[in-house]
N, C-alpha and C. Protein backbone atom coordinates (compact mmCIF):
# COMPACT_ATOMS: atom_id res chain seq x y z
N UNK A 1 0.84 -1.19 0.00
CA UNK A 1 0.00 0.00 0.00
C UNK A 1 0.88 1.25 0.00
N UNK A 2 0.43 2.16 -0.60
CA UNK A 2 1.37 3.62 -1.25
C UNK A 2 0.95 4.18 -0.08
N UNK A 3 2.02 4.88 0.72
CA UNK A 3 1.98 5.97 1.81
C UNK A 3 1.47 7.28 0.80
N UNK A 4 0.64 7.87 1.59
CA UNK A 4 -0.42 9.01 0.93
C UNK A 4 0.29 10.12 0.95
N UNK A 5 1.35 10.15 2.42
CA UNK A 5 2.13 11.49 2.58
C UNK A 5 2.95 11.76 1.71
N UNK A 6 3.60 10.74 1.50
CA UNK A 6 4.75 10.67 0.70
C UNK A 6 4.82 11.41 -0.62
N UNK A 7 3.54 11.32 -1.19
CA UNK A 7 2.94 12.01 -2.50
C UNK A 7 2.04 13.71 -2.53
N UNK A 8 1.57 13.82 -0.97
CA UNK A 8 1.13 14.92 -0.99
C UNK A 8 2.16 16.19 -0.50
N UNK A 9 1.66 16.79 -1.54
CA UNK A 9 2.42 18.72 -1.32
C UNK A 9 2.15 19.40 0.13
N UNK A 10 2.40 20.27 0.11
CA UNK A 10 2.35 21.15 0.99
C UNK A 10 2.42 22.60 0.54
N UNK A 11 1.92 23.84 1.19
CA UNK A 11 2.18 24.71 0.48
C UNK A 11 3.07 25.39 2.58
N UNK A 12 3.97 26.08 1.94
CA UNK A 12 4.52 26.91 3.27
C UNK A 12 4.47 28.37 2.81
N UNK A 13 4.38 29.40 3.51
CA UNK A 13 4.17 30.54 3.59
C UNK A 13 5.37 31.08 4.49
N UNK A 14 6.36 31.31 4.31
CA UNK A 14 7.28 31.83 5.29
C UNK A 14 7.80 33.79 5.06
N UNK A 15 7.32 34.25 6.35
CA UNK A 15 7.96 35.76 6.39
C UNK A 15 9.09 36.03 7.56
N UNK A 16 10.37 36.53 6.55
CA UNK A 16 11.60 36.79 7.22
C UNK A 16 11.89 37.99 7.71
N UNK A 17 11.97 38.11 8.51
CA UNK A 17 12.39 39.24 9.35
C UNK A 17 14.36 39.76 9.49
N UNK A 18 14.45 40.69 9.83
CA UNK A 18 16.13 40.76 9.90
C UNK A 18 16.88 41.51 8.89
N UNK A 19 18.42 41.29 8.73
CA UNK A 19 19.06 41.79 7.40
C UNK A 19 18.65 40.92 6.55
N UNK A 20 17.42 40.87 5.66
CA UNK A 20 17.09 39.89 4.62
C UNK A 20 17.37 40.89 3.00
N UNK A 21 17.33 41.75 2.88
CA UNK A 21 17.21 42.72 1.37
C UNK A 21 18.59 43.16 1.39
N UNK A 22 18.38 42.94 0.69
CA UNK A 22 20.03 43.64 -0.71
C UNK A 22 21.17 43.10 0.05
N UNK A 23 21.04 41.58 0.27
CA UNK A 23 22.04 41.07 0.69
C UNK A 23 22.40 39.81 0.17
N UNK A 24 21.57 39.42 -0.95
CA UNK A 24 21.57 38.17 -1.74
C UNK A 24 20.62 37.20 -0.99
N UNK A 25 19.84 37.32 -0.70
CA UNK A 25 19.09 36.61 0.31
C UNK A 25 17.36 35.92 -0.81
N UNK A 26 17.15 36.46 -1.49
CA UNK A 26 16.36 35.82 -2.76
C UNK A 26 16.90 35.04 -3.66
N UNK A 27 18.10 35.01 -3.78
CA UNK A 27 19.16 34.30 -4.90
C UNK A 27 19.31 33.31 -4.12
N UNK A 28 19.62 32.91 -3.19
CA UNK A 28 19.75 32.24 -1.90
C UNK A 28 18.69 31.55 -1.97
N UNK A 29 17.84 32.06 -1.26
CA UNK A 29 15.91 30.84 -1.50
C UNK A 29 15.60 29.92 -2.43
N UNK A 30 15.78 31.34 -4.02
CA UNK A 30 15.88 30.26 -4.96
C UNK A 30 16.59 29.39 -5.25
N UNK A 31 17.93 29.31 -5.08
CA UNK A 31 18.81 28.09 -5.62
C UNK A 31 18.79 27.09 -4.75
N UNK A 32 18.19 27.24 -3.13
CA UNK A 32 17.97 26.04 -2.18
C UNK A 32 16.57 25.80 -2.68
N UNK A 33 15.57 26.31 -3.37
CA UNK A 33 14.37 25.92 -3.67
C UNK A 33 14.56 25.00 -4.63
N UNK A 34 15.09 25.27 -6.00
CA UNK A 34 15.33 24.73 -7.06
C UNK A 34 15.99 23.53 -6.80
N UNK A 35 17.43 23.81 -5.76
CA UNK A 35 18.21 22.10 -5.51
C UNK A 35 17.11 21.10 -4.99
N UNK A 36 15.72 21.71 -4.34
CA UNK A 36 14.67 20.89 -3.44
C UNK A 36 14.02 20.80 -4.47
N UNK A 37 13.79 20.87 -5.65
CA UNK A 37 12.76 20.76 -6.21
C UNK A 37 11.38 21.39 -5.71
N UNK A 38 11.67 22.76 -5.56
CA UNK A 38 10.22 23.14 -4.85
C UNK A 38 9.96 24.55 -5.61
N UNK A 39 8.63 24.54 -5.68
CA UNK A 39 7.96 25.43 -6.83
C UNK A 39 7.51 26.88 -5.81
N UNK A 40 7.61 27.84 -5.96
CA UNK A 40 7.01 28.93 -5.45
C UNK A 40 8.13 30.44 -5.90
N UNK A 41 8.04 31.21 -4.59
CA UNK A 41 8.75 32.65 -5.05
C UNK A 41 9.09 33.50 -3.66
N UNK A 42 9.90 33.82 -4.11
CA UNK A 42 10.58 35.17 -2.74
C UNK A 42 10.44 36.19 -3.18
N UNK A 43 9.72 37.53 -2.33
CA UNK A 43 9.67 38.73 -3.06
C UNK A 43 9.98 39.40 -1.67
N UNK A 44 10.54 40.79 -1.94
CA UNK A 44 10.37 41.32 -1.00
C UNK A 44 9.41 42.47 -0.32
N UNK A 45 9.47 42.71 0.52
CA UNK A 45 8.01 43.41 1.36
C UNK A 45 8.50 44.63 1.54
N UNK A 46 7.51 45.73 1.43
CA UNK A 46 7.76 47.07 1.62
C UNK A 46 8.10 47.34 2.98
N UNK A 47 8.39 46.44 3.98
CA UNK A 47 8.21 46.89 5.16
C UNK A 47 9.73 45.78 6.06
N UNK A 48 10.11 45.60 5.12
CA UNK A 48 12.03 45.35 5.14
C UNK A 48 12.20 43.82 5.06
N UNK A 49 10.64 42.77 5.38
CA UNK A 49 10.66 41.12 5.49
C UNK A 49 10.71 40.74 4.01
N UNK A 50 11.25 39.72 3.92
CA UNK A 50 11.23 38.94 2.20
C UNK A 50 10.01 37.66 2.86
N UNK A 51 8.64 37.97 1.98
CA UNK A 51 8.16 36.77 2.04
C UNK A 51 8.49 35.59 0.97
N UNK A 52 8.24 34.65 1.19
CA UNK A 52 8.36 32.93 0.45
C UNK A 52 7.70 32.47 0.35
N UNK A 53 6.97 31.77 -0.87
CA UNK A 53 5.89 30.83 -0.59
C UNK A 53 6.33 29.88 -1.28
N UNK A 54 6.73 28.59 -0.62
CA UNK A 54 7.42 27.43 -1.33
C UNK A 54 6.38 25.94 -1.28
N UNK A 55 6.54 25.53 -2.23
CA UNK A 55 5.30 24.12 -2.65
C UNK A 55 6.41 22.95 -2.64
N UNK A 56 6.15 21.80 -1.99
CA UNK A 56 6.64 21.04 -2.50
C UNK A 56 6.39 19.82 -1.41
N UNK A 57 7.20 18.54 -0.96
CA UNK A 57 7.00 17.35 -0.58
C UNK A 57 7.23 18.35 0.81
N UNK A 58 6.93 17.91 2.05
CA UNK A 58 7.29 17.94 3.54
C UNK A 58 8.62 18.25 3.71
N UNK A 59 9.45 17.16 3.82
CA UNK A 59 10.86 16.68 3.84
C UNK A 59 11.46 17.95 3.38
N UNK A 60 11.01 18.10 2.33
CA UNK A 60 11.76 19.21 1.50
C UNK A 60 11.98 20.58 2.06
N UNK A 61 10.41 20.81 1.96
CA UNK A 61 10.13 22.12 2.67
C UNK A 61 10.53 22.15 3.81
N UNK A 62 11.16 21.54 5.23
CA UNK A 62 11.26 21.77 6.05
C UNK A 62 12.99 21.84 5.91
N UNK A 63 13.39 20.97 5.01
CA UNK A 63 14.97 21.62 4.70
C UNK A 63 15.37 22.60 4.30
N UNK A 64 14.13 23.04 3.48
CA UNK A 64 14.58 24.45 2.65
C UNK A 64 14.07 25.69 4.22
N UNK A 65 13.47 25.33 5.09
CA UNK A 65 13.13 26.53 5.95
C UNK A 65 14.21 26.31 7.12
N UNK A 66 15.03 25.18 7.27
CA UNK A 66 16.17 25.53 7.69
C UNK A 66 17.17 26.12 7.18
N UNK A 67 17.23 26.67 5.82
CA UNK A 67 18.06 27.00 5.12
C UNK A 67 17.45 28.45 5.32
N UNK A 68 16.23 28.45 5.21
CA UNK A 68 15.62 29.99 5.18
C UNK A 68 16.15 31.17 6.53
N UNK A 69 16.37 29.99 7.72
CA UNK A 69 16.72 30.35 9.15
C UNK A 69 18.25 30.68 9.53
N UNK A 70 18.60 29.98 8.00
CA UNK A 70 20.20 30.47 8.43
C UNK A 70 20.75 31.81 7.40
N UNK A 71 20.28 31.40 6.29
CA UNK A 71 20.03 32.86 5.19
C UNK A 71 21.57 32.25 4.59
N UNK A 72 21.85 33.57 3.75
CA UNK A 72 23.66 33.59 2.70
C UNK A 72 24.26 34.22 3.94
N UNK A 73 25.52 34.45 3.57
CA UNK A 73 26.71 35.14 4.62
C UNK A 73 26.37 36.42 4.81
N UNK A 74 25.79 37.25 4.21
CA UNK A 74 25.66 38.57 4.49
C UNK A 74 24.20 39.02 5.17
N UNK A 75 23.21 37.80 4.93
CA UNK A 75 22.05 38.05 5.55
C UNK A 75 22.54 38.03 7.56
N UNK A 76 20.98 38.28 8.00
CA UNK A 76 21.52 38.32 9.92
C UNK A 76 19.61 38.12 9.48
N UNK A 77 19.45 37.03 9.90
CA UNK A 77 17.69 36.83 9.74
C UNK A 77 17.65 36.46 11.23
N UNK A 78 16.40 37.29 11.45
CA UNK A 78 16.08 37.51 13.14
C UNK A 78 14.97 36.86 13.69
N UNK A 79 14.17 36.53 12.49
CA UNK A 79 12.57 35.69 13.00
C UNK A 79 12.36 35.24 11.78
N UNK A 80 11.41 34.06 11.71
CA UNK A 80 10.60 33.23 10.79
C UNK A 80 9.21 33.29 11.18
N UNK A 81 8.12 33.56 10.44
CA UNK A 81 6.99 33.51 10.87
C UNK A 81 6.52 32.16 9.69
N UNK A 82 5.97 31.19 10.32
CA UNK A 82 5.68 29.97 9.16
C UNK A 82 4.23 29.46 9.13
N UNK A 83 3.45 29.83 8.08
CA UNK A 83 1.66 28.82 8.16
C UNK A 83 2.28 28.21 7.16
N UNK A 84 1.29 27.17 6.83
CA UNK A 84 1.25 25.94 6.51
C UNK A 84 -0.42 25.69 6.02
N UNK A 85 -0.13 25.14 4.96
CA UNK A 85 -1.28 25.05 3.69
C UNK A 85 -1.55 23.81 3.09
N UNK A 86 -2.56 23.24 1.97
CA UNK A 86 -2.31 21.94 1.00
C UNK A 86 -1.65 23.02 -0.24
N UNK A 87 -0.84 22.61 -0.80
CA UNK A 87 -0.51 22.63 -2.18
C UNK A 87 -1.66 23.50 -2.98
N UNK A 88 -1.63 24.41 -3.72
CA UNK A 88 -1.91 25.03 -4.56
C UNK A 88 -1.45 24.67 -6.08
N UNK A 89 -0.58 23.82 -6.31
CA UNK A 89 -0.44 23.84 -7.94
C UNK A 89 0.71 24.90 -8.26
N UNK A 90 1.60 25.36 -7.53
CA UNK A 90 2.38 26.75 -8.02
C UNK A 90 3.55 25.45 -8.85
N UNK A 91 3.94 26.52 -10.07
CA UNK A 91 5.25 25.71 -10.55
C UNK A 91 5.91 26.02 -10.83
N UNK A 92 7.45 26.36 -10.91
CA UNK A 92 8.82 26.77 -10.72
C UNK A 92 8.83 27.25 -9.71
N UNK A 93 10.13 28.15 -9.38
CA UNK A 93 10.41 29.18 -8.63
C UNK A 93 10.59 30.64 -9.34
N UNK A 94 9.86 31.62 -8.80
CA UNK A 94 10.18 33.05 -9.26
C UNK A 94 10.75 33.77 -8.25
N UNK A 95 11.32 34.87 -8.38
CA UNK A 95 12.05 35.87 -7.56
C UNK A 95 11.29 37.34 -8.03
N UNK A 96 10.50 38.19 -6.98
CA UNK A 96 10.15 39.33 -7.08
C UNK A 96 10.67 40.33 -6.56
């Protein structure tokens, strides 16, 4: 019998707080998104947070939001705020 989890998405919603902008910190998301195979986008917020919304298996997503918690070398990320969704269907990754 096929484990059900194993096959279902997830959608995550993550907003970063901290030195996240103009520090390579979207270039960053995406290329740990893309190595995960996970579909969504980082944009940043008028109000200094880069939100994320990344789709993909569990496993994944929870590697890529440890990655989100540690940021590139020049980021200093201070909080994660994280909901949690089913899958929406998003596909690639974009950067806004």
């Amino acid at each position: 019998m096929m484990n059900v989890s194993e096959h279902h998405r997830k959608r995550m919603t993550v907003l970063v707080s901290g030195e996240v902008q103009g520090v390579g910190y979207r270039a960053f998301v995406r290329r740990h998104a893309k190595d995960l195979d996970i579909a969504g986008s980082a944009e940043n917020l008028a109000d200094g947070r880069v939100e994320i919304i990344a789709e993909g298996h569990l496993d994944d997503l929870e590697q890529l939001l440890h990655q989100l918690k540690r940021g590139p070398a020049h980021a200093e990320v201070q909080h994660t705020d994280v909901t949690w969704a089913d899958a929406s269907g998003v596909r690639d990754f974009h950067v806004y």
